[in-house]
Protein backbone atom coordinates (compact mmCIF):
# COMPACT_ATOMS: atom_id res chain seq x y z
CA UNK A 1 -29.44 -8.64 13.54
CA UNK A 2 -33.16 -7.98 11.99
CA UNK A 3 -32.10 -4.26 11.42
CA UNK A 4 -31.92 -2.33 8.69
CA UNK A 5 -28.66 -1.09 7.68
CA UNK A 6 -27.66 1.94 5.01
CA UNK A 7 -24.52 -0.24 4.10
CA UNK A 8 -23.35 -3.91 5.23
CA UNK A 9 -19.36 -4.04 4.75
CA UNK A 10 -17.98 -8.01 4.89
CA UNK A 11 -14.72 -8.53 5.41
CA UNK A 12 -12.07 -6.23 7.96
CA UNK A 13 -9.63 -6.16 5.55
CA UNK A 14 -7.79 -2.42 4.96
CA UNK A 15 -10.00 -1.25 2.44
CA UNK A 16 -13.42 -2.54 3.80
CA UNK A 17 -12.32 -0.55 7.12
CA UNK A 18 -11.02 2.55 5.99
CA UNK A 19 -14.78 2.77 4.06
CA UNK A 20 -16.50 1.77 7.16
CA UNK A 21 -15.07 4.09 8.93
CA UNK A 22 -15.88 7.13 6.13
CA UNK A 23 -19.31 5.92 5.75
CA UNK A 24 -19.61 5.81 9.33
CA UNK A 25 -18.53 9.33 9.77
CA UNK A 26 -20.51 10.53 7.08
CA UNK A 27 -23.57 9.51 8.93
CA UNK A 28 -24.70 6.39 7.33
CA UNK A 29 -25.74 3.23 9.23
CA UNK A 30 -22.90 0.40 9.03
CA UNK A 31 -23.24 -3.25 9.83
CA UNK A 32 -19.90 -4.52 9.99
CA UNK A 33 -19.35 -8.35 9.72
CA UNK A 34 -16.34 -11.10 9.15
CA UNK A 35 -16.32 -14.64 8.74
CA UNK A 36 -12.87 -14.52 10.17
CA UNK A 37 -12.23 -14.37 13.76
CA UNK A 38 -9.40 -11.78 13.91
CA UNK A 39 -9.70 -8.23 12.00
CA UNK A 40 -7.75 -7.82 8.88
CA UNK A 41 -8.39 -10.37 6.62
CA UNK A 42 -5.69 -10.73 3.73
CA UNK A 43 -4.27 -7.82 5.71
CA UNK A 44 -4.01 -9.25 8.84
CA UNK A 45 -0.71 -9.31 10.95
CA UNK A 46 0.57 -12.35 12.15
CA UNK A 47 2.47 -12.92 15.54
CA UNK A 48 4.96 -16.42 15.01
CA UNK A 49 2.90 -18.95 16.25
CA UNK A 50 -0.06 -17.76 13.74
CA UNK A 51 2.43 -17.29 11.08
CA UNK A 52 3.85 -20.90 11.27
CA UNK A 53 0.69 -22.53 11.50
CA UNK A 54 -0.15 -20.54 8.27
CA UNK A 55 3.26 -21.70 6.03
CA UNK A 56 5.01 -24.75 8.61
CA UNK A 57 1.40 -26.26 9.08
CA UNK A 58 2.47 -26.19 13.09
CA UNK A 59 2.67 -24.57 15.82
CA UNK A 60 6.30 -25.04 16.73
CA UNK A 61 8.44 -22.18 15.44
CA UNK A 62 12.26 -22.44 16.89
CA UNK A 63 13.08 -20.71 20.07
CA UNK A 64 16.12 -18.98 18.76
CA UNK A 65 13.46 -16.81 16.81
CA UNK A 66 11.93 -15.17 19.98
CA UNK A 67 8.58 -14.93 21.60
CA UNK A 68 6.16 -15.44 19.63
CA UNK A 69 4.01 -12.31 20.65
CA UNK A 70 6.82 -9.60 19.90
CA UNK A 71 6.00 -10.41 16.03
CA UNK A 72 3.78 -8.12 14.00
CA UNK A 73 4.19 -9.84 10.17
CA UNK A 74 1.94 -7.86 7.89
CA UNK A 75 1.01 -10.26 5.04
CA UNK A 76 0.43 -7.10 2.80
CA UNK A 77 3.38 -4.91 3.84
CA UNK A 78 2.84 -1.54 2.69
CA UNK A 79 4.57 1.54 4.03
CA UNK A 80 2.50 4.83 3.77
CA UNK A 81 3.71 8.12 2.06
CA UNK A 82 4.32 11.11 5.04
CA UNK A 83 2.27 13.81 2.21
CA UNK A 84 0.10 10.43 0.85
CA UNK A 85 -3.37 9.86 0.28
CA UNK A 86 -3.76 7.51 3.39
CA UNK A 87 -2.14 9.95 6.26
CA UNK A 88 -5.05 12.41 4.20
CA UNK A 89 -7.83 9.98 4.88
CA UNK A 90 -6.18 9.37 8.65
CA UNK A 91 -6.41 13.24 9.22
CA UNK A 92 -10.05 13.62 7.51
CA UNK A 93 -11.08 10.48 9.75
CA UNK A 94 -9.04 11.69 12.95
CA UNK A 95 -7.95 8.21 13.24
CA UNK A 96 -4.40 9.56 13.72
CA UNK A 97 -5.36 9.72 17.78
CA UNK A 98 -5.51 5.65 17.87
CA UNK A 99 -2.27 5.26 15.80
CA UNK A 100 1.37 6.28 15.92
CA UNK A 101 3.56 6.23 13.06
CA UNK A 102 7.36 6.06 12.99
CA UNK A 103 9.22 7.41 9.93
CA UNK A 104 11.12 4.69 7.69
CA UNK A 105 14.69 4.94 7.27
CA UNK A 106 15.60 4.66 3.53
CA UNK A 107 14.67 4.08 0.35
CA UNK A 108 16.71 2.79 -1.97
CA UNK A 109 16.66 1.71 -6.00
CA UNK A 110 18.47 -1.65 -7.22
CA UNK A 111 20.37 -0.37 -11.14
CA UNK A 112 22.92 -2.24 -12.91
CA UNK A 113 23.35 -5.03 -9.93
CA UNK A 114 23.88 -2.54 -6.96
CA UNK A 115 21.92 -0.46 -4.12
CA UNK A 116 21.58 3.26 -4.18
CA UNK A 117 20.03 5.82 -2.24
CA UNK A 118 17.00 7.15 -4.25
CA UNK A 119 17.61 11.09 -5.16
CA UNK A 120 14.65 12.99 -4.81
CA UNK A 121 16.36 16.90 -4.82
CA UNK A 122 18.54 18.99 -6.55
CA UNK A 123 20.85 18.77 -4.21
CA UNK A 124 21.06 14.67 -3.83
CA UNK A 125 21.15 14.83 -7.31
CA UNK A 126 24.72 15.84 -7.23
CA UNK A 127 25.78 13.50 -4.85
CA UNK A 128 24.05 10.53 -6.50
CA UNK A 129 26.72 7.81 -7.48
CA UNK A 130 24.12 6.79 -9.91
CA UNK A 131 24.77 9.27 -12.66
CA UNK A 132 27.78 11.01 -14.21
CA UNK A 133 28.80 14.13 -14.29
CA UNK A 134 26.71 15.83 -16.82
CA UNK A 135 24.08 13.39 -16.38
CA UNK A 136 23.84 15.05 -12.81
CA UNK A 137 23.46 18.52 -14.23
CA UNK A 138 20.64 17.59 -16.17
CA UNK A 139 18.80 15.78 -13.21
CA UNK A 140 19.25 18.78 -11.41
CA UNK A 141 17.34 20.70 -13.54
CA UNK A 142 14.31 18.47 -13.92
CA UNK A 143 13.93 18.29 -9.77
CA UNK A 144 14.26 22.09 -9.93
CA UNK A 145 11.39 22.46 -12.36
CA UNK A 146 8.95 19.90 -9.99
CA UNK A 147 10.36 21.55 -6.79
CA UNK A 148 9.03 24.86 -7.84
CA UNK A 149 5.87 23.30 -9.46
CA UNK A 150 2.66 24.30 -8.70
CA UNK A 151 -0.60 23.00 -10.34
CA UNK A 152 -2.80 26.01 -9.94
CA UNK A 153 0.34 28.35 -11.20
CA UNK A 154 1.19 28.13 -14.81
CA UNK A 155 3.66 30.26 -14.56
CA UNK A 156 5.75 27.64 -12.81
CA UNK A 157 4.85 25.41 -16.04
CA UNK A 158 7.14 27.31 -18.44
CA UNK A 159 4.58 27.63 -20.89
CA UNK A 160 4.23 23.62 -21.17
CA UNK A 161 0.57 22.13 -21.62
CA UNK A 162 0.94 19.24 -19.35
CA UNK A 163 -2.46 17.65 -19.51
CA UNK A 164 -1.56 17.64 -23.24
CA UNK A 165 2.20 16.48 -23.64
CA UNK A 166 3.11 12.93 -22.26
CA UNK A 167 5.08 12.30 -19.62
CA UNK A 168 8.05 11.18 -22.18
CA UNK A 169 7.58 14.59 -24.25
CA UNK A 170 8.14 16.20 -20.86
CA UNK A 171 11.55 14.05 -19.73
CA UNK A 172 12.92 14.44 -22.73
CA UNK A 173 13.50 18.22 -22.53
CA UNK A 174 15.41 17.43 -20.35
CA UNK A 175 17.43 14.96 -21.79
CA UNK A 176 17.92 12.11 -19.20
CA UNK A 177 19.17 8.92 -19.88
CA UNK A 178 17.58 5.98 -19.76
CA UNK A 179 18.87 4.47 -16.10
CA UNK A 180 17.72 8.08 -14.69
CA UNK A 181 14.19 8.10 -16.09
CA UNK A 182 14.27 4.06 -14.74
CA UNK A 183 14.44 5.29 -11.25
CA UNK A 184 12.37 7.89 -11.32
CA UNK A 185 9.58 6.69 -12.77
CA UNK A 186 9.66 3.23 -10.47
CA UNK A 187 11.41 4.66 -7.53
CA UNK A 188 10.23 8.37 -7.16
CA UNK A 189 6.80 8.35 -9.32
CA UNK A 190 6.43 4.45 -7.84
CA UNK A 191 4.42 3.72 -11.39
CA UNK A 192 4.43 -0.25 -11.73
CA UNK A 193 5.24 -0.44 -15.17
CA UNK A 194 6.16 2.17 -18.29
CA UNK A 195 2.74 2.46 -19.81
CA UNK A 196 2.94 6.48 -17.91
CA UNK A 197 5.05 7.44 -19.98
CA UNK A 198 2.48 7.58 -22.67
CA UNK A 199 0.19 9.56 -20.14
CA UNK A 200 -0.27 13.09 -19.22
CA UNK A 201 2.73 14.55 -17.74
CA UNK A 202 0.89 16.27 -15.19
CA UNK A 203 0.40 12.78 -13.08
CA UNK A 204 3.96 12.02 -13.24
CA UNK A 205 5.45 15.23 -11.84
CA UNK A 206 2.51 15.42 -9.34
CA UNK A 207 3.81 11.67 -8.22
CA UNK A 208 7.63 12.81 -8.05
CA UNK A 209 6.29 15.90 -6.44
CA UNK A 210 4.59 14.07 -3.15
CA UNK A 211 7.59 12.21 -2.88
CA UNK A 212 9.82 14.91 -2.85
CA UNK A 213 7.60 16.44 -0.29
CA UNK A 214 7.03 13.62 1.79
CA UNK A 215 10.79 13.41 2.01
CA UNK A 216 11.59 16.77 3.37
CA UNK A 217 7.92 16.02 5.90
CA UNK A 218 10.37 14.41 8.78
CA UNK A 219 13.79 15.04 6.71
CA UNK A 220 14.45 10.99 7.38
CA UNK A 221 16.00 9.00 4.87
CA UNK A 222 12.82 8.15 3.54
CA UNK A 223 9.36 9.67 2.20
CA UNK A 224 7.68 6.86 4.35
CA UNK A 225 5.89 6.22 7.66
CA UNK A 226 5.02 3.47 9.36
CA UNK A 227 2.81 2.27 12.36
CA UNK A 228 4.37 0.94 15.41
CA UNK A 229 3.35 -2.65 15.91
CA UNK A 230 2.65 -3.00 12.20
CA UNK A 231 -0.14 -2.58 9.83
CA UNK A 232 -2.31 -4.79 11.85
CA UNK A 233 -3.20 -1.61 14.03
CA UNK A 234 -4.88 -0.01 10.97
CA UNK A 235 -8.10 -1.92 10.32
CA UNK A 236 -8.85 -2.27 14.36
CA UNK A 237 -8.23 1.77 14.72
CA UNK A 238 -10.65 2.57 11.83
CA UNK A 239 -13.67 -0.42 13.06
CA UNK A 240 -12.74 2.20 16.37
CA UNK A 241 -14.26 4.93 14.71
CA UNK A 242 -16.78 3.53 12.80
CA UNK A 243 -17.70 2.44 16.54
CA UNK A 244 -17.33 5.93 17.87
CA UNK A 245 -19.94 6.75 14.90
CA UNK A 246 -22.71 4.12 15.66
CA UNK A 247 -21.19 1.16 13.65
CA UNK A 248 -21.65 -2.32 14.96
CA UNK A 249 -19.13 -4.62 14.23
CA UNK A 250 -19.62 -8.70 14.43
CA UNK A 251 -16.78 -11.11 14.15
CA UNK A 252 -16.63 -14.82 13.59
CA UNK A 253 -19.94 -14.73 11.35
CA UNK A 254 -19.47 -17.85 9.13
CA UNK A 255 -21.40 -18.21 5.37
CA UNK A 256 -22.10 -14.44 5.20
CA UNK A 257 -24.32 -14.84 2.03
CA UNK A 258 -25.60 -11.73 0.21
CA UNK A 259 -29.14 -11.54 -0.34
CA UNK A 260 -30.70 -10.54 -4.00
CA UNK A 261 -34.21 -9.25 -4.85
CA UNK A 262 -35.77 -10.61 -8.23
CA UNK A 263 -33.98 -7.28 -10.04
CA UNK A 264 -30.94 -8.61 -9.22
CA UNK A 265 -30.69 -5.73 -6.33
CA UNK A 266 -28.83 -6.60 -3.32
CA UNK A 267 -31.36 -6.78 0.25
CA UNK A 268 -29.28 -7.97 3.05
CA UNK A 269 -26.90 -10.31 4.50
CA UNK A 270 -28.01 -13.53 6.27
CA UNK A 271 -25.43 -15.42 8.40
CA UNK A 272 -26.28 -18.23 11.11
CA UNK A 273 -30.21 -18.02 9.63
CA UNK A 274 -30.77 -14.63 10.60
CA UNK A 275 -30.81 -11.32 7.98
CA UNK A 276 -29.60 -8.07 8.45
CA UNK A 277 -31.42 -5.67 5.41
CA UNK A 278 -29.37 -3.29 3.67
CA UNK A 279 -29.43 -1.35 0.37
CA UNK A 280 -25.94 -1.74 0.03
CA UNK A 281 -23.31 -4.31 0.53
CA UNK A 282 -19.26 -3.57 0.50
CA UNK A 283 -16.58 -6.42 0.48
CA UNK A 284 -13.94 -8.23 -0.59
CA UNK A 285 -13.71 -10.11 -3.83
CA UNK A 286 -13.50 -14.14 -1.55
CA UNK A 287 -17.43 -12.93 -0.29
CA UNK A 288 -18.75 -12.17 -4.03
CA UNK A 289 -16.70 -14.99 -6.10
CA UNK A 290 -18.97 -14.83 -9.16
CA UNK A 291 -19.05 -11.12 -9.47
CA UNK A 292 -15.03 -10.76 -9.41
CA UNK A 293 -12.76 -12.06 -12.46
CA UNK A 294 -8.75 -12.96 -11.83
CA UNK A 295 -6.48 -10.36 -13.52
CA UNK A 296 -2.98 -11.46 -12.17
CA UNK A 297 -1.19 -13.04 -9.12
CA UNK A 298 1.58 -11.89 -6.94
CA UNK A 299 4.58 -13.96 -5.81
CA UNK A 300 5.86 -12.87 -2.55
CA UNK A 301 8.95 -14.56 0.04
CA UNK A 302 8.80 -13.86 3.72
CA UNK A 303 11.83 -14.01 5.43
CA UNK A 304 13.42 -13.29 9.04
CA UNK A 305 16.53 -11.93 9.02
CA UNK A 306 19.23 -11.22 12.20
CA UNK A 307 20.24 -8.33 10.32
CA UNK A 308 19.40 -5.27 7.79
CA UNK A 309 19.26 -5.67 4.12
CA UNK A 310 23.27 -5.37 3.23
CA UNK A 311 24.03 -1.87 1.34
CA UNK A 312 20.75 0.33 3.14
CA UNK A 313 23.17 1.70 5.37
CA UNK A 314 21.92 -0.61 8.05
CA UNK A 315 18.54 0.59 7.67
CA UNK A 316 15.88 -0.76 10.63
CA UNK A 317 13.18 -0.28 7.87
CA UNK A 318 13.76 0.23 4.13
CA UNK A 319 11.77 -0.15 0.92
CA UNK A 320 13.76 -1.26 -2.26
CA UNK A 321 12.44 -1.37 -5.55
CA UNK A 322 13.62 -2.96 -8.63
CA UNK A 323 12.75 -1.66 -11.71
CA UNK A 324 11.65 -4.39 -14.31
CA UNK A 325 14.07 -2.95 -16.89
CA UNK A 326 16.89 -4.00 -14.50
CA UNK A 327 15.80 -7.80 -14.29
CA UNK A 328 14.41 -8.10 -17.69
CA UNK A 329 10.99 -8.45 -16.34
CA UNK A 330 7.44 -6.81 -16.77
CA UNK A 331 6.92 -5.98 -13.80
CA UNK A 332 9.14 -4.38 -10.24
CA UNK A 333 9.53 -6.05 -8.26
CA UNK A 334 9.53 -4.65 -4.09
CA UNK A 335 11.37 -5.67 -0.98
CA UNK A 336 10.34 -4.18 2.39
CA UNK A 337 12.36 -4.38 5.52
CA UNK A 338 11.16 -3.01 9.09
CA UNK A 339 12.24 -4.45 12.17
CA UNK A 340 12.15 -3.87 16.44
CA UNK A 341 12.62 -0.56 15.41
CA UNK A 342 8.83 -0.37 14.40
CA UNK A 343 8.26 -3.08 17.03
CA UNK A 344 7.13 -5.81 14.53
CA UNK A 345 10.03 -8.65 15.95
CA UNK A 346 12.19 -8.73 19.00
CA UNK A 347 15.57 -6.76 19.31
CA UNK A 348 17.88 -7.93 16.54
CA UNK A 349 14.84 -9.51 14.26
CA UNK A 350 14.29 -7.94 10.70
CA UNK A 351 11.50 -9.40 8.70
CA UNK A 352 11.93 -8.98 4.94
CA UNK A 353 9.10 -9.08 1.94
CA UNK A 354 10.16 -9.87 -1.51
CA UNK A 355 6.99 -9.13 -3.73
CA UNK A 356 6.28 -8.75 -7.27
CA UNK A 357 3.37 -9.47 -9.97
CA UNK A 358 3.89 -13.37 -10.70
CA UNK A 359 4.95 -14.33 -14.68
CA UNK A 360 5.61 -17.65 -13.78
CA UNK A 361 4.27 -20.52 -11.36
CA UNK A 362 7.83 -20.69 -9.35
CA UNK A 363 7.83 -18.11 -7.01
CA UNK A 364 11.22 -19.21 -5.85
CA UNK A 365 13.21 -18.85 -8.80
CA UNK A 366 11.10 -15.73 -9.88
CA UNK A 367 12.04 -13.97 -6.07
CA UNK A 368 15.75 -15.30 -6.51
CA UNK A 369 16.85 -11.58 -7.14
CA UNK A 370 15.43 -9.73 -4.97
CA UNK A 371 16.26 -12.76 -2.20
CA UNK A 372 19.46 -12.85 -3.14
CA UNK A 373 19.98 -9.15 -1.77
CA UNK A 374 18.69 -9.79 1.40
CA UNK A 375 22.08 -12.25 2.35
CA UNK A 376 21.53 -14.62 5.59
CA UNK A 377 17.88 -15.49 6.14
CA UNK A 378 17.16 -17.33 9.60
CA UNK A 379 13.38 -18.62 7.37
CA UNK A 380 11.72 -18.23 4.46
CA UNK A 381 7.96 -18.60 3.55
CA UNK A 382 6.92 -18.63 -0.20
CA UNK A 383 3.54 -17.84 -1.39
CA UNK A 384 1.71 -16.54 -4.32
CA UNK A 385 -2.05 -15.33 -4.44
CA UNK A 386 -4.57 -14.30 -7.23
CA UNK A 387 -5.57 -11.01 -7.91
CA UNK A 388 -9.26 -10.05 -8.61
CA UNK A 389 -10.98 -7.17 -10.01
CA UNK A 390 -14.36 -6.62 -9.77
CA UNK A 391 -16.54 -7.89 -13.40
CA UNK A 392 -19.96 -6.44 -12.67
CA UNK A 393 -22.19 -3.47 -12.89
CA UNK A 394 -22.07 -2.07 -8.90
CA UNK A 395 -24.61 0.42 -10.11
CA UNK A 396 -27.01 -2.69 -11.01
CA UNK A 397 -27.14 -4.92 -7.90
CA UNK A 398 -25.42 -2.15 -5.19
CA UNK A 399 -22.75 -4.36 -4.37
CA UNK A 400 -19.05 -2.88 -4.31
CA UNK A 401 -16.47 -5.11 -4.38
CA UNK A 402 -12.38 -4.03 -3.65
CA UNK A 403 -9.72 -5.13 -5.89
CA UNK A 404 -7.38 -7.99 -4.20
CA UNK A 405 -3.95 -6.20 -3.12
CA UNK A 406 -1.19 -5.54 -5.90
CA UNK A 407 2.77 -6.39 -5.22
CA UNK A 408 3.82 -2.59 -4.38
CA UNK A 409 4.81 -1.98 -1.10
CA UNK A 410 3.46 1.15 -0.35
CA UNK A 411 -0.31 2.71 -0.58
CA UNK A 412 -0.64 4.95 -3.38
CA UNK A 413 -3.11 2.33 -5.47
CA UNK A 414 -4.62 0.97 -2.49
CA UNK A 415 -6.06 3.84 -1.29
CA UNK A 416 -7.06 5.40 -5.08
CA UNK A 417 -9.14 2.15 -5.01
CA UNK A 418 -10.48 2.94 -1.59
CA UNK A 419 -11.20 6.76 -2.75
CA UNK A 420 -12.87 5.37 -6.32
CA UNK A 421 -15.21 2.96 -4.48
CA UNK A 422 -16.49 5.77 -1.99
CA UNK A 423 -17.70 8.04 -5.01
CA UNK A 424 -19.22 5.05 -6.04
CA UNK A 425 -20.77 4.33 -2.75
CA UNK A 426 -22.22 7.54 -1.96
CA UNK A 427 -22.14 9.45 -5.24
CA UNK A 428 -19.23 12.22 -4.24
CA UNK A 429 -15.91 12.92 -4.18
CA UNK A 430 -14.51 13.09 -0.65
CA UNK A 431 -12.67 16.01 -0.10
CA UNK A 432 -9.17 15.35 1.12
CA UNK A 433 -7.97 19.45 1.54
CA UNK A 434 -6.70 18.70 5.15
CA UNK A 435 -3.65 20.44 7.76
CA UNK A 436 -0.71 17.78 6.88
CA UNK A 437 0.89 19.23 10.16
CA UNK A 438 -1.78 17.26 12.19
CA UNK A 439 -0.11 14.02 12.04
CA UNK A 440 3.49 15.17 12.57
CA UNK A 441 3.57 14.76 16.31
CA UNK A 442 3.07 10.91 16.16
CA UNK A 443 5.08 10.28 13.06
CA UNK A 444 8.22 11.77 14.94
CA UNK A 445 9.97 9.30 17.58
């Protein structure tokens, strides 16, 4: 371990292994280390034995639920966009060969107490039992105008300056109501909360845009994909390439503790009394405690179900959100469904995530709603966990820490957090301009 490394990345979480793997293939020398013995840290997938010793404190979990080895539960369930940021970083990376995706089957939005199909077109604009008549119309004309959209054409931006007006200048030309603009700024744009609508239009109708997009990708119900066997086969396919590249990864390495120079400058990692040197260390905020600050926690249930979430037309995998608006909260709050279809639980086993941004300390009664849709659960796991930002200068002491993972259920801000830390790593902007079509092969079943 008395090498000297370019970077030292603690922790196999998502994040720390999707930048291992970009430093790696950029060239630079990675030391990869965990205290844990399994990859994936908060990220990790759980079979049922691991997940009942985690919640039930045992390892005992009732026979009627299966073998224990057919489960895959993600404890951060996040489903990927088909057009998305992350199947760009899998393509750059060519991590697609060690992975195959499935598509997901809907995606739906909970308004006024029921389940609809989110409408994403023109045309399933006027179909949508969410809106009237007229209301329709006037739908139909916004998904036009971000259908024929094009960023580097302002011709297609009808004479609109839309780094200038804000995103609720821009809707209201069109005159939607207030349900419609609901669902698609949570459901379509998947912002977390209303503060866009005082931003830039541009972001907005790029967001609505990629979904649209993604949705036509593998015309499934849904704009998302999905690996088979879970998340879990993420963080061991990138520490694959960073291997491929000359990484060296070392698991089980207990009291990783970062090493400082007088300056404050960060010189290596020692673990079991020997040092590895590095110039720069990457990891998660439970390896720098007194460099990270709490900004939030998330509530989340964890349920397995004999059946599909009622009303998602029997859906194998689904993502609902529910808009705060609708439950008089501040924040949305997210269930995820996926099931033997995506083999994460044996035939006739759906595992269900209720997740949202925590404005209470009872996760139980905060999760009612979005339990309550579910119906029949066979068990149910409550936790909540704190969410940390980093609260230092990484330009100072050359550590860079990842935020802790939000309550969404899909990747759009985890991987903008992956993309800001690598320009802050190595000083440029990666450059994402890849053939989407590369990744259709595995994401079709």
């Amino acid at each position: 371990m008395d090498e000297e490394y370019d970077v030292i990345v603690l922790g196999t979480g998502l994040k720390e292994c999707i930048l291992s793997g970009l430093l790696s293939v950029d060239g630079l020398k990675v030391l990869h280390m965990d205290k844990n013995d399994y990859y994936g840290g908060e990220s990790s997938s759980l079979n049922l034995i691991q997940l009942w010793k985690r919640f039930r404190g045992n390892d005992q979990p009732p026979e009627e639920l299966g073998t224990s080895k057919e489960y895959n539960v993600d404890m951060i369930p996040k489903f990927a966009m088909a057009n998305g940021t992350l199947v760009r970083v899998l393509i750059h990376t060519d991590v697609t060969k060690y992975l195959n995706f499935k598509a997901v089957d809907g995606s739906f939005v909970y308004n006024k107490g029921k389940i609809y199909k989110v409408p994403a077109t023109d045309v399933e604009a006027l179909k949508s039992p969410l809106m009237g008549l007229f209301e329709k119309r006037r739908a139909r004309k916004f998904f036009l105008y971000v259908q024929d959209f094009e960023e580097t054409d302002p011709k297609t931006h009808e004479g609109m300056d839309l780094n200038k007006i804000t995103a609720k200048e821009f809707i209201a030309k069109y005159e939607l109501e207030d349900d419609t603009i609901d669902f698609i700024g949570h459901a379509l744009a998947l912002c977390t909360d209303d503060n866009y609508l005082a931003q830039p239009a541009m972001d907005f109708i790029k967001r609505v845009k990629l979904y649209a997009e993604s949705l036509a990708r593998f015309q499934a119900g849904s704009p998302y994909i999905y690996p088979l066997y879970g998340l879990g086969e993420l963080p061991q396919a990138f520490a694959r390439l960073s291997a491929v590249y000359g990484g060296t990864y070392m698991l089980n390495k207990p009291q990783c503790k970062v090493e400082f120079d007088e300056g404050g400058k960060v010189v290596g990692v020692t673990s079991e009394g020997e040092t590895a040197k590095c110039k720069k260390v990457v990891c998660d905020p439970s390896y720098l405690p007194d460099k990270v600050q709490k900004v939030g926690k998330v509530a989340r249930a964890i349920c397995i179900m004999s059946h599909p979430i009622p009303n998602t037309n029997d859906s194998h995998s689904a993502q609902v959100i529910l808009p705060q608006k609708q439950l008089g909260r501040k924040s949305d709050m997210y269930l995820f469904c996926c099931s033997y279809s995506h083999n994460v639980a044996p035939k006739g086993k759906y595992i269900a995530f209720v997740s949202t941004e925590a404005e209470t300390d009872d996760p139980e009664s905060e999760l009612k709603p979005g339990v309550d849709i579910l119906g029949a659960v066979d068990e149910i796991f409550y936790e909540t966990y704190d969410r940390f930002v980093p609260s230092h200068d990484s330009a100072a002491d050359n550590c860079f820490i990842s935020k802790s993972y939000d309550s969404t259920t899909h990747f759009e801000s985890t991987v903008m957090d992956v993309l800001d830390m690598y320009s802050k790593i190595t000083g440029k902007v990666i450059d994402l301009s890849v053939d989407l079509s590369a990744a259709s092969a595995t994401a079709e079943e």
